[in-house]
Protein backbone atom coordinates (compact mmCIF):
# COMPACT_ATOMS: atom_id res chain seq x y z
CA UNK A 1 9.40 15.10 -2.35
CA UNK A 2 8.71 16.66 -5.80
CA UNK A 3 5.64 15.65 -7.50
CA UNK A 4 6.10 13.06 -10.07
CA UNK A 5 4.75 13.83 -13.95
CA UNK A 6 1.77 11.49 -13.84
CA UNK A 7 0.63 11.59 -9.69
CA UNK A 8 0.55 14.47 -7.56
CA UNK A 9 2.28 13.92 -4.11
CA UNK A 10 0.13 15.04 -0.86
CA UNK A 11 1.40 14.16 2.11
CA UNK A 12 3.15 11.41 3.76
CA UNK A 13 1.81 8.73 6.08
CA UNK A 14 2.44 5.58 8.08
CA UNK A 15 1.34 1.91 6.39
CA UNK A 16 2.04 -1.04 7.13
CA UNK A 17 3.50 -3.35 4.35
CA UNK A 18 2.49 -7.25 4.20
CA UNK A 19 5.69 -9.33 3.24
CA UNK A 20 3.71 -12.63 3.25
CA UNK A 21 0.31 -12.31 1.83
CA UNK A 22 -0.52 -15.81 1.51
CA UNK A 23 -0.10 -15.88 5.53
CA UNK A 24 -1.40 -12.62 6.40
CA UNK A 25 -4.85 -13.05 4.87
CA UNK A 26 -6.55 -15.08 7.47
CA UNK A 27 -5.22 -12.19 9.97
CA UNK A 28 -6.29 -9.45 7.94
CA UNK A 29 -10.03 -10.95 6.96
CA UNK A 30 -10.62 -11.27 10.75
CA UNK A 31 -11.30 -7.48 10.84
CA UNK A 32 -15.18 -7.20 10.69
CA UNK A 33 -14.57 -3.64 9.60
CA UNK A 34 -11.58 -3.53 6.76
CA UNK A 35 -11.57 -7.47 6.18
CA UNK A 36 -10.01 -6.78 2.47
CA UNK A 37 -7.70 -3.52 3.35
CA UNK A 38 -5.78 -4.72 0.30
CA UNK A 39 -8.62 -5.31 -2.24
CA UNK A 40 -8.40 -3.23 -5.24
CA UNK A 41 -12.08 -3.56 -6.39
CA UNK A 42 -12.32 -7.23 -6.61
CA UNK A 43 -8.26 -7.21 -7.90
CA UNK A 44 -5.28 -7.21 -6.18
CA UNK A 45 -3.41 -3.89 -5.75
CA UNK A 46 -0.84 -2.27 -8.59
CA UNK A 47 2.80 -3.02 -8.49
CA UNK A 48 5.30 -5.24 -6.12
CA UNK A 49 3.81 -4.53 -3.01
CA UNK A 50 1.67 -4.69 -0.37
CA UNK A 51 0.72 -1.24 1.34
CA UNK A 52 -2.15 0.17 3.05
CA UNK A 53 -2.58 3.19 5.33
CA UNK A 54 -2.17 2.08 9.57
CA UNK A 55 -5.73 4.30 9.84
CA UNK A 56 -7.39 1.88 7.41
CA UNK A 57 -6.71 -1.51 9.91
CA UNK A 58 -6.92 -2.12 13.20
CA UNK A 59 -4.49 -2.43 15.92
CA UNK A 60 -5.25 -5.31 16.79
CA UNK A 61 -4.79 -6.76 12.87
CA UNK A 62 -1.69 -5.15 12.74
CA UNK A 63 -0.26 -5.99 15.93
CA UNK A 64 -1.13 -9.69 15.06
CA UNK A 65 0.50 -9.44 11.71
CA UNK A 66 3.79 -7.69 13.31
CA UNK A 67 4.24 -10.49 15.98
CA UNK A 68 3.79 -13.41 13.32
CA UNK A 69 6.71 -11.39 11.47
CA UNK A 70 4.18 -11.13 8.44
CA UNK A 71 4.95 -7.23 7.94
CA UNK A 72 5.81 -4.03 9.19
CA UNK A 73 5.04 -0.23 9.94
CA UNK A 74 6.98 2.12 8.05
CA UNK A 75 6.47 5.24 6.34
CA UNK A 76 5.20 6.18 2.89
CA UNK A 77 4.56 8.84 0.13
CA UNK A 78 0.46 9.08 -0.42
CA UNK A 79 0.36 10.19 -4.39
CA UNK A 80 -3.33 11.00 -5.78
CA UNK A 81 -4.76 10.94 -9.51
CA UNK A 82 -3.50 7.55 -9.49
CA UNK A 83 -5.43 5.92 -12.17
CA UNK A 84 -3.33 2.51 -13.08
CA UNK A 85 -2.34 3.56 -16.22
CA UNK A 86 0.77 2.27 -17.86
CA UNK A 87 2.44 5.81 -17.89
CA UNK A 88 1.65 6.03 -13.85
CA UNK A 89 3.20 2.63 -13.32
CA UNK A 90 6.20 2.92 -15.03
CA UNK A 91 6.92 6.02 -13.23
CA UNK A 92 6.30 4.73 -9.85
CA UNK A 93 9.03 1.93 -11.23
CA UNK A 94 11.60 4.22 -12.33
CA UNK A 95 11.35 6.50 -8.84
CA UNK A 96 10.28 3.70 -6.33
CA UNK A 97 11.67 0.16 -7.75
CA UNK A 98 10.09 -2.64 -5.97
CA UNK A 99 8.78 -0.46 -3.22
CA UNK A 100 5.16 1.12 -4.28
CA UNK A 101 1.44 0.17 -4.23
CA UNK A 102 -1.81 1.50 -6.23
CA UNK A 103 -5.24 1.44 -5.89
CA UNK A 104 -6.65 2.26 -8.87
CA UNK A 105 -10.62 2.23 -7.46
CA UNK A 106 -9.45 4.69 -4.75
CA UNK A 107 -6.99 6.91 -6.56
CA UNK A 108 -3.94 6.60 -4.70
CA UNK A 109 -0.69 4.94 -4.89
CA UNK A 110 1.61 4.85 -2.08
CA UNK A 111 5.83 4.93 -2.15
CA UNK A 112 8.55 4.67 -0.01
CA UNK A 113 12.35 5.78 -0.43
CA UNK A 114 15.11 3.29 -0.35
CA UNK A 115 16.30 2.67 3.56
């Protein structure tokens, strides 16, 4: 994976992606620890979906979400400097259409290929 002109690619890792937010959230804010794993400082996330690192959620939360069919595990490019600016997004558009997530507050923006 090359780095892209406007984020810097550091690794890979497993997330799990949330096809049915509207569902999921009742799951997901039953974690005492992470109960907004998808909360971009009070906003949703950047771009069409709905990604956040397996280490940031419980098993238990994602176990629950899996079995409801609500999402999946799957894996993902972690990009840094990720500051939600318009250059960043289209970018992640062009490369990863329909299939990328950013968190502006933290920095990061994750990616997956095409399957």
């Amino acid at each position: 994976m090359l780095d892209m002109e406007f984020v810097k690619h550091i690794e890979d890792t497993e997330i799990l992606i949330v096809y049915n937010m509207t569902e999921a959230i009742e799951i997901l804010g039953a974690d005492q620890y992470n109960p907004h794993p998808f909360d971009d400082n009070g906003a949703p996330p950047d771009g069409p979906a709905w990604y956040i690192p397996l280490g940031e959620i419980s098993d238990e939360v994602v176990d629950q979400i899996e079995a409801r069919q609500l999402g999946g595990r799957a894996s993902a490019h972690v990009f840094v400097d990720y500051w939600g600016d318009d250059d960043q997004k289209r970018e992640l558009d062009y490369r990863f259409p329909g299939r990328w997530c950013g968190y502006s507050c933290r920095g990061v923006a994750y990616a997956r290929d095409a399957e």
